[in-house]
Protein backbone atom coordinates (compact mmCIF):
# COMPACT_ATOMS: atom_id res chain seq x y z
CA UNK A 1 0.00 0.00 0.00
CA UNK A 2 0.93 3.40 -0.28
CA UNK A 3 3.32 5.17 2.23
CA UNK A 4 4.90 8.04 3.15
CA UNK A 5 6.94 8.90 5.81
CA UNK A 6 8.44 12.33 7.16
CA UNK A 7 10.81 12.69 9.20
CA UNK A 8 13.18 16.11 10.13
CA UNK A 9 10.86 18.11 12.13
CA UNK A 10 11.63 20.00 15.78
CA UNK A 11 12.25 23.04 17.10
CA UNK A 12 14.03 26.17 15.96
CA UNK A 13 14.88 29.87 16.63
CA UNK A 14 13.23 32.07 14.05
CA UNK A 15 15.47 32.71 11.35
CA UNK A 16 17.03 28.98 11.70
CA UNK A 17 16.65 26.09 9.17
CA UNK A 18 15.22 22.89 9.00
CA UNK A 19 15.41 20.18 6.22
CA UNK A 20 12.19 18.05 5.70
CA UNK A 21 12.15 14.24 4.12
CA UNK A 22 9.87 12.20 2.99
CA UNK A 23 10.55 8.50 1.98
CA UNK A 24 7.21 7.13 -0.69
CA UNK A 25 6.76 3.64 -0.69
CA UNK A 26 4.24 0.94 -2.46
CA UNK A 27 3.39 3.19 -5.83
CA UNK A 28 5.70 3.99 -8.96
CA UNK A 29 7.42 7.13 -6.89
CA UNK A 30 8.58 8.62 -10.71
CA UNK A 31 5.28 8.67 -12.10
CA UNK A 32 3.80 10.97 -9.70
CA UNK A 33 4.47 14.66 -8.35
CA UNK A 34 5.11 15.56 -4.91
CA UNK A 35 4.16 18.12 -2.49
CA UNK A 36 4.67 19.43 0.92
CA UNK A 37 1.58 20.72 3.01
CA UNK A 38 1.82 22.31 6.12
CA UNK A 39 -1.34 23.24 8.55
CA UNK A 40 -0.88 25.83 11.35
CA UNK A 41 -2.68 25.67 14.63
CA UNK A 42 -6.22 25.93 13.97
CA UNK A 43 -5.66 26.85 10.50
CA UNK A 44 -6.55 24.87 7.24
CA UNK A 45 -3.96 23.06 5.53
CA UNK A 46 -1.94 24.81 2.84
CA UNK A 47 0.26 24.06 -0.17
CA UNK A 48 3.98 24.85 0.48
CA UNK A 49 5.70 23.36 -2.72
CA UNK A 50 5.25 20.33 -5.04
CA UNK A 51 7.71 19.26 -7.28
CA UNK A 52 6.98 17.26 -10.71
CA UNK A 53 7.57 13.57 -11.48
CA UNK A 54 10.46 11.61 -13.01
CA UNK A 55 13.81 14.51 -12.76
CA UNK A 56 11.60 16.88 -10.53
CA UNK A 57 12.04 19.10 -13.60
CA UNK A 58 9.77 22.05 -12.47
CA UNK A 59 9.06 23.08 -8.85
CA UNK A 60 6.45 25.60 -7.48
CA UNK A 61 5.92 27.29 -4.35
CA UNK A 62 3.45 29.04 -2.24
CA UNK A 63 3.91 32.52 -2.41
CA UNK A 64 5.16 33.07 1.22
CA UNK A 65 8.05 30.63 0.57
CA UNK A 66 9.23 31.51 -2.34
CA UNK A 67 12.67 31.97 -1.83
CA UNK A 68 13.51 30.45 1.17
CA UNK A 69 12.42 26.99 0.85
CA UNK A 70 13.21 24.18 -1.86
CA UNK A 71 11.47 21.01 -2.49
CA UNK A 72 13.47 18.22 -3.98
CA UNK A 73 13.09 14.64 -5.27
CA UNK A 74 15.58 11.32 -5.55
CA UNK A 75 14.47 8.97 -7.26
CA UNK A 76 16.77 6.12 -6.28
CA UNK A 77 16.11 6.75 -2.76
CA UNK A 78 12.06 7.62 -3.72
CA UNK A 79 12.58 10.42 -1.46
CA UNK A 80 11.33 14.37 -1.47
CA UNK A 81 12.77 16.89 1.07
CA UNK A 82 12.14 20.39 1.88
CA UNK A 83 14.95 22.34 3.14
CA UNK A 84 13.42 25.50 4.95
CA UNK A 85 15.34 28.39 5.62
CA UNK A 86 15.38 31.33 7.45
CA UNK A 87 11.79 30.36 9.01
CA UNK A 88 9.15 32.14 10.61
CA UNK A 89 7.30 32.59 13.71
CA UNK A 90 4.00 31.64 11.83
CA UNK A 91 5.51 28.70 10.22
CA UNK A 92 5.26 26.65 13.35
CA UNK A 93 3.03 23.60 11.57
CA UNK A 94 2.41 19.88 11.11
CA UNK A 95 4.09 19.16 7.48
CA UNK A 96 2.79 16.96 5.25
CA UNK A 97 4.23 15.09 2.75
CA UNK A 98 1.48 13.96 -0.14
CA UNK A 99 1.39 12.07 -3.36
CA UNK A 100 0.46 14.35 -6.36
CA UNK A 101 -0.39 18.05 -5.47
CA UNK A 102 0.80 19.86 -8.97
CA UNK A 103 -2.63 20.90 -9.93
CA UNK A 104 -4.56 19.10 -8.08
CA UNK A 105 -5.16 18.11 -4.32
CA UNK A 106 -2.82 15.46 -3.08
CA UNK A 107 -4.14 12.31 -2.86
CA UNK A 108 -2.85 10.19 -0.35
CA UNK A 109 -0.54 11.66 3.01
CA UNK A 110 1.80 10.95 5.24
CA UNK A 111 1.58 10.97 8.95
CA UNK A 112 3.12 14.96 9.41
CA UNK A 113 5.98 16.28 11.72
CA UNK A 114 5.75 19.08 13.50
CA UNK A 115 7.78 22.01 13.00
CA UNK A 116 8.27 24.37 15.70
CA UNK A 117 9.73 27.82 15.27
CA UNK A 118 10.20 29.96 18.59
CA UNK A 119 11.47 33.27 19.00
């Protein structure tokens, strides 16, 4: 079945960086983009980057990213990380690694890990 697990979260001083991974397991990790999510405390969950399949060719990002944070894929290792630099107070979030996500909603999630950024 389809997996995905993230790892890399904790805490960090604003302005401090984290780097987010995700390891896919049970579909054909090249055929399929991959995002990053993130929902704040009592907030909705929002689209941070997504990256497309195969070479990860093209990359997007939320606007209030853009910048600081880079998604990336391996395909030998079926892997996707987010490295997130200089962060934010407000950024403090459970991330989400999902299947898919360049266009459309993601369809299937991992667990999250929770990134905490204090001042």
């Amino acid at each position: 079945q389809v997996q995905l697990v993230e790892s890399g979260g904790g805490l960090v001083h604003a302005g401090g960086s984290l780097r987010l991974s995700c390891v896919a397991s049970g579909f054909d990790f090249d055929m399929y983009a991959m995002s990053w999510y993130r929902r704040p405390p009592g907030k909705q969950r929002e689209l941070v980057a997504a990256i497309t399949n195969r070479n990860g060719a093209y990359t997007k990002y939320a606007d209030f990213v853009k910048g600081r944070f880079t998604i990336s894929r391996d395909a030998t290792k079926k892997m996707v990380h987010l490295q997130m630099n200089n962060l934010e107070l407000e950024e403090t979030a459970v991330y989400y690694c999902s299947r898919g996500g360049w266009g459309v909603d993601g369809d299937f999630w991992g667990q999250g890990t929770q990134v905490t950024v204090s001042s």
